[in-house]
N, C-alpha and C. Protein backbone atom coordinates (compact mmCIF):
# COMPACT_ATOMS: atom_id res chain seq x y z
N UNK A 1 -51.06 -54.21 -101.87
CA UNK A 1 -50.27 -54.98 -100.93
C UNK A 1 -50.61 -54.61 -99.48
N UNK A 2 -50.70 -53.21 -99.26
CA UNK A 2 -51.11 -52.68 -97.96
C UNK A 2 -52.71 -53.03 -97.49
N UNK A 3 -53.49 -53.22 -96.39
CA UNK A 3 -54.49 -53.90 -96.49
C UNK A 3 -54.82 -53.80 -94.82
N UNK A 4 -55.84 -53.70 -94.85
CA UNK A 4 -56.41 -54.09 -93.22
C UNK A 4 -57.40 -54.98 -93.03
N UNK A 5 -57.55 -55.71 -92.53
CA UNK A 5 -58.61 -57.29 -92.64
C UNK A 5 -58.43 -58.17 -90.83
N UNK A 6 -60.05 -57.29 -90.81
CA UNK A 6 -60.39 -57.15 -89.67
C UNK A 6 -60.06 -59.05 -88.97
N UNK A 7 -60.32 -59.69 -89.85
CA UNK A 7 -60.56 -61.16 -89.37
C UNK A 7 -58.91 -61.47 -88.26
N UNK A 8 -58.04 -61.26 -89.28
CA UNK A 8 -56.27 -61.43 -89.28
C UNK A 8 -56.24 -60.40 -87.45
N UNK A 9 -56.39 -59.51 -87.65
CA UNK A 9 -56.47 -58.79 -86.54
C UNK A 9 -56.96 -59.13 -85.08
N UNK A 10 -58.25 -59.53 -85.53
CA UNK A 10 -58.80 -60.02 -84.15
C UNK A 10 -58.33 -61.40 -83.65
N UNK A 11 -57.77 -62.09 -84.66
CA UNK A 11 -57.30 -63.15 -84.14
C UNK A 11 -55.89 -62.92 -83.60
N UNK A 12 -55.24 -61.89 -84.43
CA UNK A 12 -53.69 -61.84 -83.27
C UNK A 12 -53.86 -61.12 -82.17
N UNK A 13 -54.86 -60.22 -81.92
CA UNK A 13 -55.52 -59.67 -80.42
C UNK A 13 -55.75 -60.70 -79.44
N UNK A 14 -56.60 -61.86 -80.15
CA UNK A 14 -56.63 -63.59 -79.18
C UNK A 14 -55.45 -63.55 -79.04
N UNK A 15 -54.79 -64.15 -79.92
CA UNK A 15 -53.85 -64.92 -80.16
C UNK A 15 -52.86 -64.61 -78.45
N UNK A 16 -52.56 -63.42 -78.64
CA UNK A 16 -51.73 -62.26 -78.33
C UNK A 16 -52.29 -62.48 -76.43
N UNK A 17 -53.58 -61.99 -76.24
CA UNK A 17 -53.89 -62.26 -75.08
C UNK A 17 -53.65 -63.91 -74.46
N UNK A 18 -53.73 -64.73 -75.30
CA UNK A 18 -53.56 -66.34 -74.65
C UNK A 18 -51.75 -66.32 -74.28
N UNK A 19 -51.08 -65.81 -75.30
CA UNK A 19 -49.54 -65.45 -75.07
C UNK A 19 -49.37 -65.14 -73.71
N UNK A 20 -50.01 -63.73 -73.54
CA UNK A 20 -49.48 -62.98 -72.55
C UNK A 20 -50.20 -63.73 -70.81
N UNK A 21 -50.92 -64.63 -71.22
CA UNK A 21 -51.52 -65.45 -69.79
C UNK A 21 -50.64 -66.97 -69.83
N UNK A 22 -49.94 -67.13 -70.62
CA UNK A 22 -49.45 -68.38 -70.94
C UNK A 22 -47.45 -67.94 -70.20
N UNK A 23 -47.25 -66.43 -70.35
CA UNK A 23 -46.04 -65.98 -70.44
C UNK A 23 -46.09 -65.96 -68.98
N UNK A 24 -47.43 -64.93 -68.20
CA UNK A 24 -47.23 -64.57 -67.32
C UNK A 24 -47.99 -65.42 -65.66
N UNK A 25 -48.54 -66.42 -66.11
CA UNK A 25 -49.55 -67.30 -65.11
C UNK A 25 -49.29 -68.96 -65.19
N UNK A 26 -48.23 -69.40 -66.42
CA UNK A 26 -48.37 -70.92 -66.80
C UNK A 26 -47.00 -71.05 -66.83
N UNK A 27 -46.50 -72.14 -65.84
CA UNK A 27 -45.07 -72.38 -65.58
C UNK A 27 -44.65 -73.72 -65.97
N UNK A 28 -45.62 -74.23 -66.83
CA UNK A 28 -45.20 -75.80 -66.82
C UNK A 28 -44.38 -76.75 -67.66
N UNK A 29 -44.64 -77.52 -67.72
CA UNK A 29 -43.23 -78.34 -68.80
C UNK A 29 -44.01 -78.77 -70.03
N UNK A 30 -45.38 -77.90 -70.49
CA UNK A 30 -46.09 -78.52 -71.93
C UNK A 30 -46.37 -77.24 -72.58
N UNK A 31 -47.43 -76.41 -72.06
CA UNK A 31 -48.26 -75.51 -72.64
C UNK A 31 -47.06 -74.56 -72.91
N UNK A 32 -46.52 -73.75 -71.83
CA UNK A 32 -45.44 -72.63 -71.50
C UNK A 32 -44.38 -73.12 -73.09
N UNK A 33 -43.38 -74.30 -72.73
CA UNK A 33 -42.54 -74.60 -73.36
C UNK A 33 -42.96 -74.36 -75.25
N UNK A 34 -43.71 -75.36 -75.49
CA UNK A 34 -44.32 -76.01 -76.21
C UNK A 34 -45.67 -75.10 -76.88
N UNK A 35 -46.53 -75.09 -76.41
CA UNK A 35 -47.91 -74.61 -77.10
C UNK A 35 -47.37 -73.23 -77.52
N UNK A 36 -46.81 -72.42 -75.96
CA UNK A 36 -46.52 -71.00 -76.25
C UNK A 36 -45.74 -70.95 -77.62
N UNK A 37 -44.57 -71.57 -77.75
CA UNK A 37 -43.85 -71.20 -78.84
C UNK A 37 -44.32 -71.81 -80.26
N UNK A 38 -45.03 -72.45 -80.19
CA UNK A 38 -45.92 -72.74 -81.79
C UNK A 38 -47.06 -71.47 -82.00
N UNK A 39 -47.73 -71.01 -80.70
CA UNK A 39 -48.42 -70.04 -80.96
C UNK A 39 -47.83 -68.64 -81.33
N UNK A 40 -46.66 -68.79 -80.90
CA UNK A 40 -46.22 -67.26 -81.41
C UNK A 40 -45.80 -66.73 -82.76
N UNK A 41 -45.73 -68.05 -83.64
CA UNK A 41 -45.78 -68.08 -84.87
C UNK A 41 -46.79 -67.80 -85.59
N UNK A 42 -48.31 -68.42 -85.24
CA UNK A 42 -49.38 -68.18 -85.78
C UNK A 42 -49.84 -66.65 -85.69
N UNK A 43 -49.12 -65.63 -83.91
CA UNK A 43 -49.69 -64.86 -83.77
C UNK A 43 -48.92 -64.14 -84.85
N UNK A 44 -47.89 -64.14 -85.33
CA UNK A 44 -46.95 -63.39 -86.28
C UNK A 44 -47.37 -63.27 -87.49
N UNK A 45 -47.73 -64.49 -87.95
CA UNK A 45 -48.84 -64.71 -89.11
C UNK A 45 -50.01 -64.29 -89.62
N UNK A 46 -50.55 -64.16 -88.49
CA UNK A 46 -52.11 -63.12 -87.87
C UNK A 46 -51.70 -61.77 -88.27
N UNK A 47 -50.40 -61.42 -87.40
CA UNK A 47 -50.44 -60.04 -87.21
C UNK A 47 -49.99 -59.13 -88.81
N UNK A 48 -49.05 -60.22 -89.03
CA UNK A 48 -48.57 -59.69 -90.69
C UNK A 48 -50.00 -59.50 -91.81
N UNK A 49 -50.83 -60.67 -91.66
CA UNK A 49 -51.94 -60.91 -92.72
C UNK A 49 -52.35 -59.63 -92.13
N UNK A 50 -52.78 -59.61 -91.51
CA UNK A 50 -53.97 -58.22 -90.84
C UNK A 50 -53.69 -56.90 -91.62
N UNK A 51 -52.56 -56.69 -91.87
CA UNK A 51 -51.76 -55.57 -92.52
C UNK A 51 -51.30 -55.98 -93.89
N UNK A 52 -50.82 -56.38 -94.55
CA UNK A 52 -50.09 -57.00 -95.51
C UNK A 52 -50.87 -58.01 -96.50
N UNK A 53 -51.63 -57.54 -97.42
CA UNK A 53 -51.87 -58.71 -98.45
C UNK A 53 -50.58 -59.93 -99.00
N UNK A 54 -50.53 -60.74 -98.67
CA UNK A 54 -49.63 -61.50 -99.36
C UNK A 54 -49.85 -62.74 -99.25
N UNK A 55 -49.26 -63.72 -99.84
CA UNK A 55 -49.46 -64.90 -99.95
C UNK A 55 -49.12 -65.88 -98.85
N UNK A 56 -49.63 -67.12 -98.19
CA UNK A 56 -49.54 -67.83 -96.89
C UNK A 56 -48.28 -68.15 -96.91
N UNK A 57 -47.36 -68.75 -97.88
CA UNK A 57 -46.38 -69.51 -97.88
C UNK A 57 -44.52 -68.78 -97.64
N UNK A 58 -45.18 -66.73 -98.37
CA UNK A 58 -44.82 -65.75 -98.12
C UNK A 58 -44.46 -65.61 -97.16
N UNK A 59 -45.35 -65.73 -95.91
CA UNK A 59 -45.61 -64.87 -94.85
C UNK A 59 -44.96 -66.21 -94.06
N UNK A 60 -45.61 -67.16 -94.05
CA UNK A 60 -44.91 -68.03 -93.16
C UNK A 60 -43.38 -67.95 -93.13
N UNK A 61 -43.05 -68.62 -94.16
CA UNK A 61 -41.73 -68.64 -94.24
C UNK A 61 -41.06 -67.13 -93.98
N UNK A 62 -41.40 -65.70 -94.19
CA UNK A 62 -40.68 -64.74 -93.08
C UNK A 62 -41.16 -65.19 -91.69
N UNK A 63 -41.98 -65.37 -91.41
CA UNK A 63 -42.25 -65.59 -89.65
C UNK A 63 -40.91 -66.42 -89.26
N UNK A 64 -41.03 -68.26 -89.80
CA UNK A 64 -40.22 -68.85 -89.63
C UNK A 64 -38.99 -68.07 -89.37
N UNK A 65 -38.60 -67.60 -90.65
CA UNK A 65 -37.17 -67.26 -90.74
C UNK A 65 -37.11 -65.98 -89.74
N UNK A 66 -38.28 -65.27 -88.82
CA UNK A 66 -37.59 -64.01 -88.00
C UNK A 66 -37.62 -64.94 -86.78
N UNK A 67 -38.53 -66.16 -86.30
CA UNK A 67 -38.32 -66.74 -85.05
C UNK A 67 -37.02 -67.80 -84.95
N UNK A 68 -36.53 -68.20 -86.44
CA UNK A 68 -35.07 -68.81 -85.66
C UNK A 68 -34.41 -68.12 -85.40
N UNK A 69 -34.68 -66.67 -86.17
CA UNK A 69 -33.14 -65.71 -85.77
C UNK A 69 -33.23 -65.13 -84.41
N UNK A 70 -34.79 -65.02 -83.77
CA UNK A 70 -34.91 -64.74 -82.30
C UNK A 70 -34.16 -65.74 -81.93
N UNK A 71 -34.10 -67.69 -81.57
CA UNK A 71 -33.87 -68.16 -81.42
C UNK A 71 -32.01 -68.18 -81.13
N UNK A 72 -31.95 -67.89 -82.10
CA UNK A 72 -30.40 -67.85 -82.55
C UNK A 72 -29.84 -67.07 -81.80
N UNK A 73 -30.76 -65.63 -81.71
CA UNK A 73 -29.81 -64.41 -80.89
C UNK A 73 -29.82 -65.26 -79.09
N UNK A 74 -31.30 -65.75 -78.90
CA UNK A 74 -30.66 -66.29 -77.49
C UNK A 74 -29.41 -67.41 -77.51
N UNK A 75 -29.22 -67.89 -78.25
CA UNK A 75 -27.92 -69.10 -78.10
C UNK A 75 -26.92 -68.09 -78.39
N UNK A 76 -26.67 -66.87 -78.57
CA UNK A 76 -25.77 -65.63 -78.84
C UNK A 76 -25.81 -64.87 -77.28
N UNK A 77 -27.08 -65.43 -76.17
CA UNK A 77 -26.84 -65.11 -75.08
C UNK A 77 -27.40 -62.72 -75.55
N UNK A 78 -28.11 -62.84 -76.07
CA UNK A 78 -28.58 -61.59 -76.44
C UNK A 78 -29.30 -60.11 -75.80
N UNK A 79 -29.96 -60.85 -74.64
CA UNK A 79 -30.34 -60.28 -73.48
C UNK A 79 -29.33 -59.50 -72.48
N UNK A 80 -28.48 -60.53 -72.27
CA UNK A 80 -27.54 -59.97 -71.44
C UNK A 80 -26.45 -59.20 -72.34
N UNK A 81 -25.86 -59.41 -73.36
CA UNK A 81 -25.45 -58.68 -74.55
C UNK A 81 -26.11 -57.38 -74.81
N UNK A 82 -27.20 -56.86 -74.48
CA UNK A 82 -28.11 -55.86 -74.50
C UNK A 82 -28.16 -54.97 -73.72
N UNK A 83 -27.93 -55.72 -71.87
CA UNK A 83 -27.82 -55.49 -71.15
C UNK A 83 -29.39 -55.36 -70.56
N UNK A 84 -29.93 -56.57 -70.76
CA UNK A 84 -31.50 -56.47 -70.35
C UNK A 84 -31.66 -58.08 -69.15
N UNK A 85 -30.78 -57.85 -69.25
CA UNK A 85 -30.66 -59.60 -68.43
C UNK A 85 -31.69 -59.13 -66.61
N UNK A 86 -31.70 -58.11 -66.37
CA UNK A 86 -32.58 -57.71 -65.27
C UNK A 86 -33.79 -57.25 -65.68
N UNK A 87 -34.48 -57.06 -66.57
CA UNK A 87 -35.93 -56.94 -67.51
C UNK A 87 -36.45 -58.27 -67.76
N UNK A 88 -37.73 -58.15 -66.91
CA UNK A 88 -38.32 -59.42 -66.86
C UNK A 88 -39.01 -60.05 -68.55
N UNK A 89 -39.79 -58.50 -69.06
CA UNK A 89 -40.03 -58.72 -70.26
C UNK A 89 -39.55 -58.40 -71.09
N UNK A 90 -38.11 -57.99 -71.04
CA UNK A 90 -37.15 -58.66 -72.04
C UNK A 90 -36.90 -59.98 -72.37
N UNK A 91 -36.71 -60.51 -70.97
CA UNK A 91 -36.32 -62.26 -70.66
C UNK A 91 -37.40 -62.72 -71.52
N UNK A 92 -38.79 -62.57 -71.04
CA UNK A 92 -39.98 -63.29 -71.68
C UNK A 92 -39.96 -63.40 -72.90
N UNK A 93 -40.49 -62.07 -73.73
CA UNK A 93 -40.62 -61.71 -74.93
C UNK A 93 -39.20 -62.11 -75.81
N UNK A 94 -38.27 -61.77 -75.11
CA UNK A 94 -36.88 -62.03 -76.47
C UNK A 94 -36.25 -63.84 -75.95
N UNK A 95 -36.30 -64.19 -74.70
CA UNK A 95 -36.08 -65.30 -74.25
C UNK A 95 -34.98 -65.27 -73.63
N UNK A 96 -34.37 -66.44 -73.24
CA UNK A 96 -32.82 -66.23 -72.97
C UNK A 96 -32.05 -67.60 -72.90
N UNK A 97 -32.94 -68.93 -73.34
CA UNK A 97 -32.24 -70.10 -73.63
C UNK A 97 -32.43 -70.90 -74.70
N UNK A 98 -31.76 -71.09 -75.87
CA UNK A 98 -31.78 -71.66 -77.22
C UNK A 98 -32.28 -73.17 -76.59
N UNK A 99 -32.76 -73.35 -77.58
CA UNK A 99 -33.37 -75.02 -77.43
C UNK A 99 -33.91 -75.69 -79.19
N UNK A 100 -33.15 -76.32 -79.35
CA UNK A 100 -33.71 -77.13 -80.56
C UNK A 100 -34.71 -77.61 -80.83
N UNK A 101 -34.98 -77.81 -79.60
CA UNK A 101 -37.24 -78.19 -79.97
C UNK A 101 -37.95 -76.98 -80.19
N UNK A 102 -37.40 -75.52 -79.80
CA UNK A 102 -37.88 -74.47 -80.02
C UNK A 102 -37.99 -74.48 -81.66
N UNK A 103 -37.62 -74.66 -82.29
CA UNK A 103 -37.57 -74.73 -83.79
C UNK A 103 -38.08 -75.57 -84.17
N UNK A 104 -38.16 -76.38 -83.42
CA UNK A 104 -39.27 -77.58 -84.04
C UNK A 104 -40.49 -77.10 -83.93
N UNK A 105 -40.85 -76.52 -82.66
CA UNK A 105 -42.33 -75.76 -82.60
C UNK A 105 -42.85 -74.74 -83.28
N UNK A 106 -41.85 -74.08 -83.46
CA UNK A 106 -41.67 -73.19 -84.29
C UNK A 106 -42.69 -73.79 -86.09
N UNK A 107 -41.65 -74.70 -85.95
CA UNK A 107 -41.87 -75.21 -87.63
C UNK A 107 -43.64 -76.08 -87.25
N UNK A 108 -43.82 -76.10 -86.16
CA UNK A 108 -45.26 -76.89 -86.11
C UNK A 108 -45.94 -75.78 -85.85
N UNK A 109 -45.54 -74.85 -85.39
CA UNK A 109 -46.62 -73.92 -85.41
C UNK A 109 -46.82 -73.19 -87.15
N UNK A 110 -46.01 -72.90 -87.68
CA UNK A 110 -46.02 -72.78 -89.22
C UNK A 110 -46.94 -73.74 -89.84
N UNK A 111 -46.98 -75.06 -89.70
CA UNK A 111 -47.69 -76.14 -89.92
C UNK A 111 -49.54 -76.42 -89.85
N UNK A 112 -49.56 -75.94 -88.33
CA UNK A 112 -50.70 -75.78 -88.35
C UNK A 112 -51.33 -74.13 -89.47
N UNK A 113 -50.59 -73.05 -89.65
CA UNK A 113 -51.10 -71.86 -90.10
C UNK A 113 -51.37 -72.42 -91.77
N UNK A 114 -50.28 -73.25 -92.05
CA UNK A 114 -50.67 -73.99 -93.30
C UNK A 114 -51.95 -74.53 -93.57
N UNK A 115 -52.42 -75.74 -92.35
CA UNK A 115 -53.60 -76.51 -92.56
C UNK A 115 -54.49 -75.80 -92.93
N UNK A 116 -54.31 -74.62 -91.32
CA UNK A 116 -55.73 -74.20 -91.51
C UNK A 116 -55.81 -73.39 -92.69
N UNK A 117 -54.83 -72.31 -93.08
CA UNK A 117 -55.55 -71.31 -93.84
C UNK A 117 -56.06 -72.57 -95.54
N UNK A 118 -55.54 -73.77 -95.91
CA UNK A 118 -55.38 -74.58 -96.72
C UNK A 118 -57.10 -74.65 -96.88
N UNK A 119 -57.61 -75.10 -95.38
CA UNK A 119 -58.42 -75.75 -95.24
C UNK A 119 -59.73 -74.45 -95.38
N UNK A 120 -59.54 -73.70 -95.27
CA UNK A 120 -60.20 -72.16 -94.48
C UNK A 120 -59.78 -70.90 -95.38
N UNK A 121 -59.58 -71.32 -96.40
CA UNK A 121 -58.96 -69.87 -97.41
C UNK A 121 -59.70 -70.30 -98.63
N UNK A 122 -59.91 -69.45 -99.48
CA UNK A 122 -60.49 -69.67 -100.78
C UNK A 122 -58.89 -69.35 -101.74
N UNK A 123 -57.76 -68.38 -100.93
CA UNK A 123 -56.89 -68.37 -102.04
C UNK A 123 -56.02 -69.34 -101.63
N UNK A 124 -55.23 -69.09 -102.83
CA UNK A 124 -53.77 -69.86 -102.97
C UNK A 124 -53.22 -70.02 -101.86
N UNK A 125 -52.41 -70.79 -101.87
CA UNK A 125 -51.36 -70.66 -101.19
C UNK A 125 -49.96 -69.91 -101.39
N UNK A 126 -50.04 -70.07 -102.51
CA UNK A 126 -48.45 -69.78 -103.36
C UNK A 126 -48.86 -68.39 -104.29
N UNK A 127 -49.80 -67.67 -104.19
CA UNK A 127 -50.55 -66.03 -104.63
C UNK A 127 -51.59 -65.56 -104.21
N UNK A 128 -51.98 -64.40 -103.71
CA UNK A 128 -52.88 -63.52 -103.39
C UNK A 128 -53.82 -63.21 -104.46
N UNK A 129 -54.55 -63.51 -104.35
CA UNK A 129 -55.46 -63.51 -105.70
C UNK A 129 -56.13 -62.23 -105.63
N UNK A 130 -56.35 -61.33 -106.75
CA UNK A 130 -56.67 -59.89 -106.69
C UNK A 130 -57.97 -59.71 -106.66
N UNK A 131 -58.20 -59.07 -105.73
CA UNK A 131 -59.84 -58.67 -105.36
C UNK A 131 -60.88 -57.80 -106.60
């Protein structure tokens, strides 16, 4: 189950760097909103596979299910509950305004990790096939 796979890795290192130029240089009403938060799913996905043998449908669906509950804690107002509401990358990284399209991106960014690995995997989807 435990596993290191260099491919998974280097892509949440990308992944991870486009985040952190998207968080800290891109203010706009598409990429920022939108791209950022579908990508942070894939990078989660990346980062789990890299470590973790398990199956795509596995892994997604925990990603999913840990980014609505990020989601959730900001409509819980969580930052400032924390007392991080003056931490810039608190704000960034944990957020600080619920939005229902956030979950939608969310679920499209899951979407695309589907295609591709579908399209781009020799295993299952639904089992890890033993080496």
């Amino acid at each position: 189950m435990i596993t290191f796979d260099k491919k998974y890795l280097g892509l949440a290192i990308f992944i991870f760097l486009i985040e952190v130029v998207i968080a800290f240089f891109i203010h706009d009403h598409l990429i920022r909103p939108y791209i950022g938060d579908a990508l942070v799913v894939v990078l989660l996905y990346c980062l789990i596979k890299s470590l973790l043998k398990l199956n795509v449908l596995i892994v997604v669906l925990f990603v999913l299910i840990f980014s609505f509950a990020v989601e959730f804690m900001q409509y819980m107002n969580i930052v400032a509950k924390l007392g991080l509401q003056n931490s810039k990358i608190a704000r960034t990284v944990i957020g600080t305004s619920f939005s229902w399209i956030d979950l939608l991106t969310y679920i499209a960014g899951a979407a695309i990790v589907i295609i591709v690995e579908k399209f781009y995997s020799r295993d299952n989807l639904f089992y890890e096939k033993d080496d």
